[in-house]
C-alpha atoms as a PDB file:
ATOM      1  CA  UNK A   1      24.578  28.828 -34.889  1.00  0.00           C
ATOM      2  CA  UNK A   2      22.552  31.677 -34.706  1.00  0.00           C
ATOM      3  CA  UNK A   3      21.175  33.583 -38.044  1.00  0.00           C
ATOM      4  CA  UNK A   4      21.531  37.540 -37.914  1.00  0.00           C
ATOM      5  CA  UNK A   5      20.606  39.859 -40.590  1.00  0.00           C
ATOM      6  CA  UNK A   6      18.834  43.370 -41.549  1.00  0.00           C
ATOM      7  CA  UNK A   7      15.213  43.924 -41.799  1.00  0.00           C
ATOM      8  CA  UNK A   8      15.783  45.847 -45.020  1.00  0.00           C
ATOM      9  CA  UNK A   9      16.814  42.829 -46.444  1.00  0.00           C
ATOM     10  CA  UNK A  10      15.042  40.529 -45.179  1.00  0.00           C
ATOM     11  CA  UNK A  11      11.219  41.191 -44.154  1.00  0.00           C
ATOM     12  CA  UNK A  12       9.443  39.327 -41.325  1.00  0.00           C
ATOM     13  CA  UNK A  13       7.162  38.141 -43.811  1.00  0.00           C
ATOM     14  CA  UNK A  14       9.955  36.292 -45.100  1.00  0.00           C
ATOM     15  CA  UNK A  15      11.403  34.801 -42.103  1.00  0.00           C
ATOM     16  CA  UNK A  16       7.970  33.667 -41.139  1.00  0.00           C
ATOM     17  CA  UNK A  17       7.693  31.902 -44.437  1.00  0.00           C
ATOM     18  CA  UNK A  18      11.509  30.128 -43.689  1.00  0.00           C
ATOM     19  CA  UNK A  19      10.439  29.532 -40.331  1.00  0.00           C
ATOM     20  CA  UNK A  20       7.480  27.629 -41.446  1.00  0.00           C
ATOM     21  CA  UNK A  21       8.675  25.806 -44.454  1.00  0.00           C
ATOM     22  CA  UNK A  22      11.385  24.534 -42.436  1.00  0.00           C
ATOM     23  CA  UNK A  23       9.367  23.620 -39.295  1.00  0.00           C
ATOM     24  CA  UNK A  24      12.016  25.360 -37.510  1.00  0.00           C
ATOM     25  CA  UNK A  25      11.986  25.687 -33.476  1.00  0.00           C
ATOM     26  CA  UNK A  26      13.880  28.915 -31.496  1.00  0.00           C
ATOM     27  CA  UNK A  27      13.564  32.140 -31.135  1.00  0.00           C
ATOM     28  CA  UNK A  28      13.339  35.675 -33.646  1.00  0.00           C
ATOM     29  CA  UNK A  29      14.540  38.636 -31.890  1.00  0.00           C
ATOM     30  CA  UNK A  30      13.704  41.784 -33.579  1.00  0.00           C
ATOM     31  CA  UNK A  31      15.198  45.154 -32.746  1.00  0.00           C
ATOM     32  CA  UNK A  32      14.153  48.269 -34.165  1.00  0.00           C
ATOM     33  CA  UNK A  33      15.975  50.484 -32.512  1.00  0.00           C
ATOM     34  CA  UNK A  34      17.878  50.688 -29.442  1.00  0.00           C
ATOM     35  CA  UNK A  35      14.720  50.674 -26.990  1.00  0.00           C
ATOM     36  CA  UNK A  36      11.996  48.627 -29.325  1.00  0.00           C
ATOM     37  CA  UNK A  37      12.638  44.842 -29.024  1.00  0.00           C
ATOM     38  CA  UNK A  38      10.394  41.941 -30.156  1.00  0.00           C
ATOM     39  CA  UNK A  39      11.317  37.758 -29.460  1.00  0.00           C
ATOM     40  CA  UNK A  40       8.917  35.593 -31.122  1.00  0.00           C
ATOM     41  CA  UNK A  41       9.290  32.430 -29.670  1.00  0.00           C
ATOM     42  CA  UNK A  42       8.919  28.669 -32.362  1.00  0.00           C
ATOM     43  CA  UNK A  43       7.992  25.308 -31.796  1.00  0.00           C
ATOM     44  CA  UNK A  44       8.295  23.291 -35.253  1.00  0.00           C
ATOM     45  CA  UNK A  45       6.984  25.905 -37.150  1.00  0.00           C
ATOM     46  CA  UNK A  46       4.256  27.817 -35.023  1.00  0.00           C
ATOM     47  CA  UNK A  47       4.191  30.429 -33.067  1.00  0.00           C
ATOM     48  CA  UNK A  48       4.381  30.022 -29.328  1.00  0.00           C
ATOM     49  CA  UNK A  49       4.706  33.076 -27.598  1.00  0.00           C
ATOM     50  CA  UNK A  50       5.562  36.803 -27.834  1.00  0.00           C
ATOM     51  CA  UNK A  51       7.846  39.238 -25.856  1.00  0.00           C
ATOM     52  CA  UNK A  52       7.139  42.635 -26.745  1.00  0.00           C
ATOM     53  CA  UNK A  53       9.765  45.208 -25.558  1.00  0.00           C
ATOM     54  CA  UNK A  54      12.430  42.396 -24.196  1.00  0.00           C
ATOM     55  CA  UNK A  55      10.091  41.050 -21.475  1.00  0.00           C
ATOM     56  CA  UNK A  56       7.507  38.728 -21.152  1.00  0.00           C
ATOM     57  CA  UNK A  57       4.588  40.119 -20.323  1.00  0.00           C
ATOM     58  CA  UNK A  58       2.184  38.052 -17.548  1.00  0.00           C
ATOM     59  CA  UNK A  59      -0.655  35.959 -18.343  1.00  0.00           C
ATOM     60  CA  UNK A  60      -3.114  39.031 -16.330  1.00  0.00           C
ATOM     61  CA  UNK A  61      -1.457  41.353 -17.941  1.00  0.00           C
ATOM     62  CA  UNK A  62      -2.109  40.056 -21.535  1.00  0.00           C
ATOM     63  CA  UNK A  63      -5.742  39.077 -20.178  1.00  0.00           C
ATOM     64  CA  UNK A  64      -6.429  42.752 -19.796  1.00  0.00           C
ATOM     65  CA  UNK A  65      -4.883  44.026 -22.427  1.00  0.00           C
ATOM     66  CA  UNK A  66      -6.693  41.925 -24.549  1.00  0.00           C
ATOM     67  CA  UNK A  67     -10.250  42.686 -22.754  1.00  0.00           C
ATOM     68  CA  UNK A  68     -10.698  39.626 -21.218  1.00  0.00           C
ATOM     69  CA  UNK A  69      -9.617  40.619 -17.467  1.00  0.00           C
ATOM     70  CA  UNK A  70     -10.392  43.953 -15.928  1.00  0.00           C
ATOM     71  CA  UNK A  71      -7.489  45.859 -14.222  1.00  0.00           C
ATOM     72  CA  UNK A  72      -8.710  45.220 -10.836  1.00  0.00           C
ATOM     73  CA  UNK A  73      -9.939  41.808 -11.359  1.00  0.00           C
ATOM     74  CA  UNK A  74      -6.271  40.975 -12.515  1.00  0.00           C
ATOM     75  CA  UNK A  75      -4.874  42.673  -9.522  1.00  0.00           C
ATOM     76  CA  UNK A  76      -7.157  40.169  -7.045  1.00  0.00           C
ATOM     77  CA  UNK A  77      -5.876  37.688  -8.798  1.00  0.00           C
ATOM     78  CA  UNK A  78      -2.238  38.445  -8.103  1.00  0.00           C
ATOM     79  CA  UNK A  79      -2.752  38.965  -4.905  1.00  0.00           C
ATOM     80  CA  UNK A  80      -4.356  35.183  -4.495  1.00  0.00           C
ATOM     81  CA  UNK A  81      -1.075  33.327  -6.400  1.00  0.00           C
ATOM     82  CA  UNK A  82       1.664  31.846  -4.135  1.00  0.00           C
ATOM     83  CA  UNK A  83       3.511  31.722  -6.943  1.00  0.00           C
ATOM     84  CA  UNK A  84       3.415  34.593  -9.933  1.00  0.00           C
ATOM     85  CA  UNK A  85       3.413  32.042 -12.654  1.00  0.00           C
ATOM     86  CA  UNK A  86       1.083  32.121 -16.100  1.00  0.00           C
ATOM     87  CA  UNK A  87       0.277  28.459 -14.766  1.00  0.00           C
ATOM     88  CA  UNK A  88      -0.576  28.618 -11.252  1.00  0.00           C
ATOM     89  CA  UNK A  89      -2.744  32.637 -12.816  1.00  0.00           C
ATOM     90  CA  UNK A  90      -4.580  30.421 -15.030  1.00  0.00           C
ATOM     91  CA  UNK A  91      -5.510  28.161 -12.973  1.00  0.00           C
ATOM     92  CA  UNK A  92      -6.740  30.533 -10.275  1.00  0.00           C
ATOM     93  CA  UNK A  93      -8.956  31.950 -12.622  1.00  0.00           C
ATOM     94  CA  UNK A  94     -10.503  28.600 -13.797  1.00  0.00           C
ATOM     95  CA  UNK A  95     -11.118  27.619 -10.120  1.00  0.00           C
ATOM     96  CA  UNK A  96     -12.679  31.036  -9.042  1.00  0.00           C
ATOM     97  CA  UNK A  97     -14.841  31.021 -12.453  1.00  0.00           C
ATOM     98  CA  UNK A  98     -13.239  34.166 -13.427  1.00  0.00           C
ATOM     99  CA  UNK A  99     -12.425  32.525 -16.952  1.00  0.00           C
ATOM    100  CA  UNK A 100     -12.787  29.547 -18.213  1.00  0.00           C
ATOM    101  CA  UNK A 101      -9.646  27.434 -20.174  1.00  0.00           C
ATOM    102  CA  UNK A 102     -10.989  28.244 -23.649  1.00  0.00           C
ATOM    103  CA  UNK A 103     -11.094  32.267 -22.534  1.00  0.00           C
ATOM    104  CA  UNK A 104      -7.569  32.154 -21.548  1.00  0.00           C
ATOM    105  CA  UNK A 105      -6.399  29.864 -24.175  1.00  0.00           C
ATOM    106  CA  UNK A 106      -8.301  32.840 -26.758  1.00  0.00           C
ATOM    107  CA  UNK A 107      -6.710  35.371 -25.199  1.00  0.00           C
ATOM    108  CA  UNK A 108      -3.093  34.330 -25.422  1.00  0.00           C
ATOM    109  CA  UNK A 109      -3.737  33.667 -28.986  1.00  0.00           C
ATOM    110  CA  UNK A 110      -5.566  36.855 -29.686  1.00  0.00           C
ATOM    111  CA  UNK A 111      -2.195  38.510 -27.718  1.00  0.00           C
ATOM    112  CA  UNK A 112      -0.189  37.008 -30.123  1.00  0.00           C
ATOM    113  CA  UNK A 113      -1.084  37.696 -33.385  1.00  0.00           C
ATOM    114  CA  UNK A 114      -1.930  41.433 -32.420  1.00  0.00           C
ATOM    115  CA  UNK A 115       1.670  41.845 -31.170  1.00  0.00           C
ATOM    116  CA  UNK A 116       2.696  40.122 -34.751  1.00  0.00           C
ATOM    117  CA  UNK A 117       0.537  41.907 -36.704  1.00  0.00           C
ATOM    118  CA  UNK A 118       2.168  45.189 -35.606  1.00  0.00           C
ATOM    119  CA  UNK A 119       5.827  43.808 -35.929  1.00  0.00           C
ATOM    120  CA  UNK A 120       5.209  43.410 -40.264  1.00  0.00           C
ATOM    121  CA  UNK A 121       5.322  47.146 -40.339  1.00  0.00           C
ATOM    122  CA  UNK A 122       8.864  46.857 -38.869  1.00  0.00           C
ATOM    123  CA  UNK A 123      10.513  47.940 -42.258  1.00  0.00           C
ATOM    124  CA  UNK A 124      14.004  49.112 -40.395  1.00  0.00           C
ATOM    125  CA  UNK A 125      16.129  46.874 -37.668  1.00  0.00           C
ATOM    126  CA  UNK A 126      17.870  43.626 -37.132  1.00  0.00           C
ATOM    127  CA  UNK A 127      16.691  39.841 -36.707  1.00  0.00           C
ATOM    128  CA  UNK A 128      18.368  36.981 -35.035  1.00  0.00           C
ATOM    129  CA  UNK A 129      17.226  33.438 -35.043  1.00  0.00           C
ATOM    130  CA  UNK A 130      18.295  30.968 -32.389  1.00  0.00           C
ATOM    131  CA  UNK A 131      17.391  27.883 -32.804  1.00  0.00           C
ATOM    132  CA  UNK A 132      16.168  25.577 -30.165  1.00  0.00           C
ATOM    133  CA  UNK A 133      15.780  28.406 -27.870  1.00  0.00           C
ATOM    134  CA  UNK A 134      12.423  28.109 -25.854  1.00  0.00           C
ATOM    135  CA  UNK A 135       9.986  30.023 -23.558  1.00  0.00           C
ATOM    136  CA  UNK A 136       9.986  29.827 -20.153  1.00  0.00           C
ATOM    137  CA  UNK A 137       8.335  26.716 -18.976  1.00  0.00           C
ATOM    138  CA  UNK A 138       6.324  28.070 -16.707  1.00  0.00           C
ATOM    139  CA  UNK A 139       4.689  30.384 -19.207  1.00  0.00           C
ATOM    140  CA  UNK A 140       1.453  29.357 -21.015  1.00  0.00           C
ATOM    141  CA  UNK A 141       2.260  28.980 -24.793  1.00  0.00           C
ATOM    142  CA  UNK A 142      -0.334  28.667 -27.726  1.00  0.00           C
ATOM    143  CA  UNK A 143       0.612  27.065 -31.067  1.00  0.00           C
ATOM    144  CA  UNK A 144      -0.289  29.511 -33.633  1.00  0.00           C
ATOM    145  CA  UNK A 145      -0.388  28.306 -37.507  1.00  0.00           C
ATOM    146  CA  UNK A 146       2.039  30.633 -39.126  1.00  0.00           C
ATOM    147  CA  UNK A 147       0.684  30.021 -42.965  1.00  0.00           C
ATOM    148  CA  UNK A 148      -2.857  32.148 -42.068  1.00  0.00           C
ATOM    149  CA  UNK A 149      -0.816  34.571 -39.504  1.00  0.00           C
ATOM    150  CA  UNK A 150       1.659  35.630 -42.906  1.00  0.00           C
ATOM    151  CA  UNK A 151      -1.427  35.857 -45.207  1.00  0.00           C
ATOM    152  CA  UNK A 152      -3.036  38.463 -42.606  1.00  0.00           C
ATOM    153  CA  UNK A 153      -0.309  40.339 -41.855  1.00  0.00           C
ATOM    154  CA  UNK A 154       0.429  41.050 -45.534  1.00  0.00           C
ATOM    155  CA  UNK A 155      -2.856  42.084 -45.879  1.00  0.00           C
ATOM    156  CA  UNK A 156      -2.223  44.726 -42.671  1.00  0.00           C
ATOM    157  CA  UNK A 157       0.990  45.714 -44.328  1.00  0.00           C
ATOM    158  CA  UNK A 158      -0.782  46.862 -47.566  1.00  0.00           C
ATOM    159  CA  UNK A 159      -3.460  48.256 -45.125  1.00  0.00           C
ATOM    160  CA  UNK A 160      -1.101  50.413 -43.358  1.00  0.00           C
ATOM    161  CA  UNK A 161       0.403  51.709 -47.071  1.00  0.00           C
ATOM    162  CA  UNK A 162      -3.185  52.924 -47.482  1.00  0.00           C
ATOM    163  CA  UNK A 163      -3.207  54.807 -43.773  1.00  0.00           C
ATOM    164  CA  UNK A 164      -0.055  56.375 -44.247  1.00  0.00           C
ATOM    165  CA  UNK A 165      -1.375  57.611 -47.956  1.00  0.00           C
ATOM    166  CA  UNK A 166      -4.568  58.997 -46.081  1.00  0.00           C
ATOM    167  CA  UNK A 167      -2.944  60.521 -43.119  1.00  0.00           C
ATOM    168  CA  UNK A 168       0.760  61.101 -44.236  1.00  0.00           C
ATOM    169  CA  UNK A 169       1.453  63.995 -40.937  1.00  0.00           C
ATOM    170  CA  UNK A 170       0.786  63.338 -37.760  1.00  0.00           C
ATOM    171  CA  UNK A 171       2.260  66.008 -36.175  1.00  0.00           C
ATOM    172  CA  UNK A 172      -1.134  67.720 -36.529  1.00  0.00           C
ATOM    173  CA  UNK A 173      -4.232  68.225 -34.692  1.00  0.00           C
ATOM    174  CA  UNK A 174      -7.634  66.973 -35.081  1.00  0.00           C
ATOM    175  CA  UNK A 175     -11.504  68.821 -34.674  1.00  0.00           C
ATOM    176  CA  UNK A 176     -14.622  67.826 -34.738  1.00  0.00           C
ATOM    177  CA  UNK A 177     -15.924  68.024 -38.341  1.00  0.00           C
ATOM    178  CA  UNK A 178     -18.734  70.569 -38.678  1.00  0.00           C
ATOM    179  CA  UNK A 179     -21.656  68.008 -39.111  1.00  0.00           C
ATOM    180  CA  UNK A 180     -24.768  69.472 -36.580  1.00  0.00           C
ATOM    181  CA  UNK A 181     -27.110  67.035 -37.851  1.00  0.00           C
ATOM    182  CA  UNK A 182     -24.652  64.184 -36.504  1.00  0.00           C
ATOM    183  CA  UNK A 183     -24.943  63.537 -32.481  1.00  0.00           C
ATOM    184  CA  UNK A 184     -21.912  61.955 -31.523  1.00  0.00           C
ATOM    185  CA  UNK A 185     -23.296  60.575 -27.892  1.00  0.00           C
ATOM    186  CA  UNK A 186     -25.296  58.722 -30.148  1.00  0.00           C
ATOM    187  CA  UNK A 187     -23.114  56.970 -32.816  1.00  0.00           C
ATOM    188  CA  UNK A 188     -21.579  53.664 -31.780  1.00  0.00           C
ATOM    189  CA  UNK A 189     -17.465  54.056 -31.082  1.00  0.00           C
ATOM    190  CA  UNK A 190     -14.588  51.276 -29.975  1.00  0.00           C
ATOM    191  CA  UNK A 191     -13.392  52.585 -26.514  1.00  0.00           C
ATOM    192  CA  UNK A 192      -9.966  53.667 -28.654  1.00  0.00           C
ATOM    193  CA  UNK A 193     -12.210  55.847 -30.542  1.00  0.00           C
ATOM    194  CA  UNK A 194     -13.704  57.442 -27.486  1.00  0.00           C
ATOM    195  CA  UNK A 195     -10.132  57.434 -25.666  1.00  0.00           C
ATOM    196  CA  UNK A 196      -8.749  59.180 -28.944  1.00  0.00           C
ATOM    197  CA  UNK A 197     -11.667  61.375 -29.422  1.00  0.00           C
ATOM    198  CA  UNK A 198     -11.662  62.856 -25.215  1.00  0.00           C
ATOM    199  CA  UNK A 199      -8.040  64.220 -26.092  1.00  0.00           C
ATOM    200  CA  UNK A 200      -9.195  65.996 -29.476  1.00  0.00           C
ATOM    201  CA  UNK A 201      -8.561  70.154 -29.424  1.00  0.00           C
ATOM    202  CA  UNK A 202      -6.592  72.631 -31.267  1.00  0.00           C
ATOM    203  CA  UNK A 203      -3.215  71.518 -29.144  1.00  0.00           C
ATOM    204  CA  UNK A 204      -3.107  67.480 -29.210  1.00  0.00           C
ATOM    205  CA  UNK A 205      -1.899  66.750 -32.306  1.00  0.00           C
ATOM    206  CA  UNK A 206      -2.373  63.023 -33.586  1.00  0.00           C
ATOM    207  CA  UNK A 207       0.821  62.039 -32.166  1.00  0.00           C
ATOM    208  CA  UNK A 208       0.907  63.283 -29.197  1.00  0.00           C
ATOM    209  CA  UNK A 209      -2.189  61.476 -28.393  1.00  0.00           C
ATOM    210  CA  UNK A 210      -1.080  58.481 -29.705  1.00  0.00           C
ATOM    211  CA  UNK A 211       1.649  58.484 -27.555  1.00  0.00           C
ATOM    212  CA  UNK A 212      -0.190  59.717 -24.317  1.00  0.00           C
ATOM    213  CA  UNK A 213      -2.501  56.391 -24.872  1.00  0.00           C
ATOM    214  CA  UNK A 214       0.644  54.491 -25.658  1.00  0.00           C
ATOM    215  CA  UNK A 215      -0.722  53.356 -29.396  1.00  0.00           C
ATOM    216  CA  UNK A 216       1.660  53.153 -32.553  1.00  0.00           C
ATOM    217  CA  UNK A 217       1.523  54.733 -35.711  1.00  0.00           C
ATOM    218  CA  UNK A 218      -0.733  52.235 -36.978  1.00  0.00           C
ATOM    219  CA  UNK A 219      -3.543  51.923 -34.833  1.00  0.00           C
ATOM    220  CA  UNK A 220      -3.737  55.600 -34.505  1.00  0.00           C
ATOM    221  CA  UNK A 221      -3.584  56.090 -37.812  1.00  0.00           C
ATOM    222  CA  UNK A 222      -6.473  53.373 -38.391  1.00  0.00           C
ATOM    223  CA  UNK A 223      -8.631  54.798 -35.724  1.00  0.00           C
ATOM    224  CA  UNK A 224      -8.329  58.240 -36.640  1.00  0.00           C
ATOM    225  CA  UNK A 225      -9.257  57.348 -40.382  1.00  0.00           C
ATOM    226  CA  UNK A 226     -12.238  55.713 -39.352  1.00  0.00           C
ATOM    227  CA  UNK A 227     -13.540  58.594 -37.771  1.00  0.00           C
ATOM    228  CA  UNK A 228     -12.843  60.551 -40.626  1.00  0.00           C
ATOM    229  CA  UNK A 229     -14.423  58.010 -42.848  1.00  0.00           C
ATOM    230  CA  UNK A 230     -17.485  58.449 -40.503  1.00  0.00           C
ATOM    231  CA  UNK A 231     -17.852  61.890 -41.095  1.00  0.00           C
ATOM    232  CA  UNK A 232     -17.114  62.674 -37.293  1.00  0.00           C
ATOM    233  CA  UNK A 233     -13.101  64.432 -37.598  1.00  0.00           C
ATOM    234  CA  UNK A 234     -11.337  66.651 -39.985  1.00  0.00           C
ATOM    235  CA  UNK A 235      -7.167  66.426 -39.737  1.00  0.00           C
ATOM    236  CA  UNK A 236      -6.419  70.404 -39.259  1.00  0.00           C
ATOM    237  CA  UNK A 237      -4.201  71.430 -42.098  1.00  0.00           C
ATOM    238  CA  UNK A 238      -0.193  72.400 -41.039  1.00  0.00           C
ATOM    239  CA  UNK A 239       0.441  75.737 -40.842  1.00  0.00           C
ATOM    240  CA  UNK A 240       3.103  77.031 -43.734  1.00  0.00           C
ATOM    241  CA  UNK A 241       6.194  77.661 -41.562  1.00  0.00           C
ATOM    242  CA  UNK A 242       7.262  80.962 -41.715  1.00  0.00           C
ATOM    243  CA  UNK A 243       9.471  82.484 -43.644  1.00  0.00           C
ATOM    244  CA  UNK A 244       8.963  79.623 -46.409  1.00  0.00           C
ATOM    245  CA  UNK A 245      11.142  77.197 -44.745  1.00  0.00           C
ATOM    246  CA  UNK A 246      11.390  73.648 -45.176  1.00  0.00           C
ATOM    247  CA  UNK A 247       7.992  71.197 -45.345  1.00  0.00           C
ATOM    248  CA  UNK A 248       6.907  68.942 -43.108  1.00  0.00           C
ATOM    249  CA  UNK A 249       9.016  65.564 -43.628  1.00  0.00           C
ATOM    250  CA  UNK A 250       7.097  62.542 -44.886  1.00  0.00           C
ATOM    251  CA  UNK A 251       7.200  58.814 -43.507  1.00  0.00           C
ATOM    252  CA  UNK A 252       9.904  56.741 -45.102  1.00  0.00           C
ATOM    253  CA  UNK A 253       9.166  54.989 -48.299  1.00  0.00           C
ATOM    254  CA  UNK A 254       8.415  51.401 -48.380  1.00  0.00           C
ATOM    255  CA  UNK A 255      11.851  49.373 -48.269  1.00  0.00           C
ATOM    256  CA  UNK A 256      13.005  48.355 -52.225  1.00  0.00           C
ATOM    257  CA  UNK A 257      12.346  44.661 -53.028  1.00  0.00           C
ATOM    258  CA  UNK A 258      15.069  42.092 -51.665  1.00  0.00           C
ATOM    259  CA  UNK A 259      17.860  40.760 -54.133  1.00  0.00           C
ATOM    260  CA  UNK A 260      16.992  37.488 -55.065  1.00  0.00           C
ATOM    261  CA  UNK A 261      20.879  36.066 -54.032  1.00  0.00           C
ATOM    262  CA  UNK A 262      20.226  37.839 -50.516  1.00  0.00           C
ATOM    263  CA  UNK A 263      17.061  35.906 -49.685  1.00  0.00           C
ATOM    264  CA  UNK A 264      19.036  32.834 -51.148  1.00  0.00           C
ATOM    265  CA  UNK A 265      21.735  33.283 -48.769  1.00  0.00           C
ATOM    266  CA  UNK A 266      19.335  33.415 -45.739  1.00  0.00           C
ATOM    267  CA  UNK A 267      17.190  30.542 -47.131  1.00  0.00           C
ATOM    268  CA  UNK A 268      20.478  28.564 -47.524  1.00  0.00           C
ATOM    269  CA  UNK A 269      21.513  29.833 -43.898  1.00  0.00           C
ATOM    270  CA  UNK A 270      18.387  28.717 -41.806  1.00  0.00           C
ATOM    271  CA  UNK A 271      18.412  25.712 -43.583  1.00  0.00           C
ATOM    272  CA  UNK A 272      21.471  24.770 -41.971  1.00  0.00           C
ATOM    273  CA  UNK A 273      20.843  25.400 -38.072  1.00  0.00           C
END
């Protein structure tokens, strides 16, 4: 029997904690909304595997997105495997000593707690738990210890209150702060900082870049408050609308605390399957 409920009730901090506790194995679908989908995928209480968006995304695929592969390197690699599996990928890339087992093995892991890290700030949605319910077998899976991943993403959760205190509108655009003793060819920048910093001028605002170089709310937000921690970007006021009309709307406060005979009820519930 599956276990459905509301992330306003319930937080994915939460079910992580049941999920562990109870060593539980299946699958947590998250929905935020009708396009943004998340299945986190259990084995005795660890983490397994993530599928971002509904789909599974391929071993190259995560490999690049997570630095290890470049884009063409995971392209030759495609083109090698008979059969478009993470297993028969992986071990392409071992025998052509384009990464070794421990470099995949990182990678996967590194995949999967970014892609959970980003799901704790998932305040609004659904969750459904099916237990039992596996990966794919011929995807590569990584057990991930669920007891550090909660502790870290808490911590992320109360760093993201912080971002969104800092930089509360995006719908504005950034400049370069007025520093001329500062060289910025010089200073030492992530390649999201650079990316983020080639589409600054008086028409990008922060979200639209954010969404050009596909980032969410809280890595742009994080990246765009380090630069302004580093002296190196000002936010550019909003304009007053004219004509005194309404302000500029505010992210949604942070969900209320969950009744205690709510969690019970779910505790109770997941228990049981």
């Amino acid at each position: 029997m599956a276990l459905k409920g509301n992330l306003k009730d319930v937080s994915l901090n939460q079910l992580l904690n049941l999920i562990y506790l109870a060593r539980k194995t299946g699958a947590l679908t998250l929905q935020r909304d009708s396009t943004t989908t998340a299945r986190l995928y259990f084995k005795e209480g660890k983490l397994i595997q993530a599928a971002m968006d509904g789909q599974t995304a391929r071993l190259t695929d995560i490999l690049v997105q997570v630095g290890k592969l470049t884009a063409d390197q995971a392209k030759a690699i495609r083109a090698r495997a008979q059969v478009d599996t993470d297993k028969e990928l992986g071990l392409l890339m071992i025998q052509n000593n384009v990464l070794s087992q421990a470099d995949i093995i990182q990678g996967v892991k590194n995949y999967l707690l970014e892609s959970v890290y980003t799901l704790f700030t998932w305040h609004q949605g659904t969750f459904r738990f099916d237990p039992n319910v596996l990966p794919p077998p011929e995807r590569i899976t990584v057990a991930v210890n669920l007891d550090h991943l909660i502790i870290e993403g808490s911590r992320r959760v109360q760093e993201w209150e912080h971002l969104r205190d800092e930089l509360p509108d995006l719908d504005v655009p950034l400049k370069f702060a007025e520093r001329p003793d500062i060289n910025i060819r010089n200073i030492n920048l992530s390649v999201e900082q650079w990316k983020v910093i080639s589409f600054i001028n008086s028409r990008n605002t922060i979200r639209q870049i954010a969404n050009f170089l596909k980032m969410d709310e809280f890595q742009i937000r994080r990246i765009v408050y380090g630069l302004q921690t580093a002296g190196l970007v000002d936010v550019v006021p909003a304009a007053a609308p004219p004509g005194g009309g309404p302000p500029v709307p505010l992210p949604p406060p942070a969900p209320p605390p969950v009744g205690r005979n709510v969690l019970l009820r779910v505790i109770d519930r997941i228990r049981k399957i």
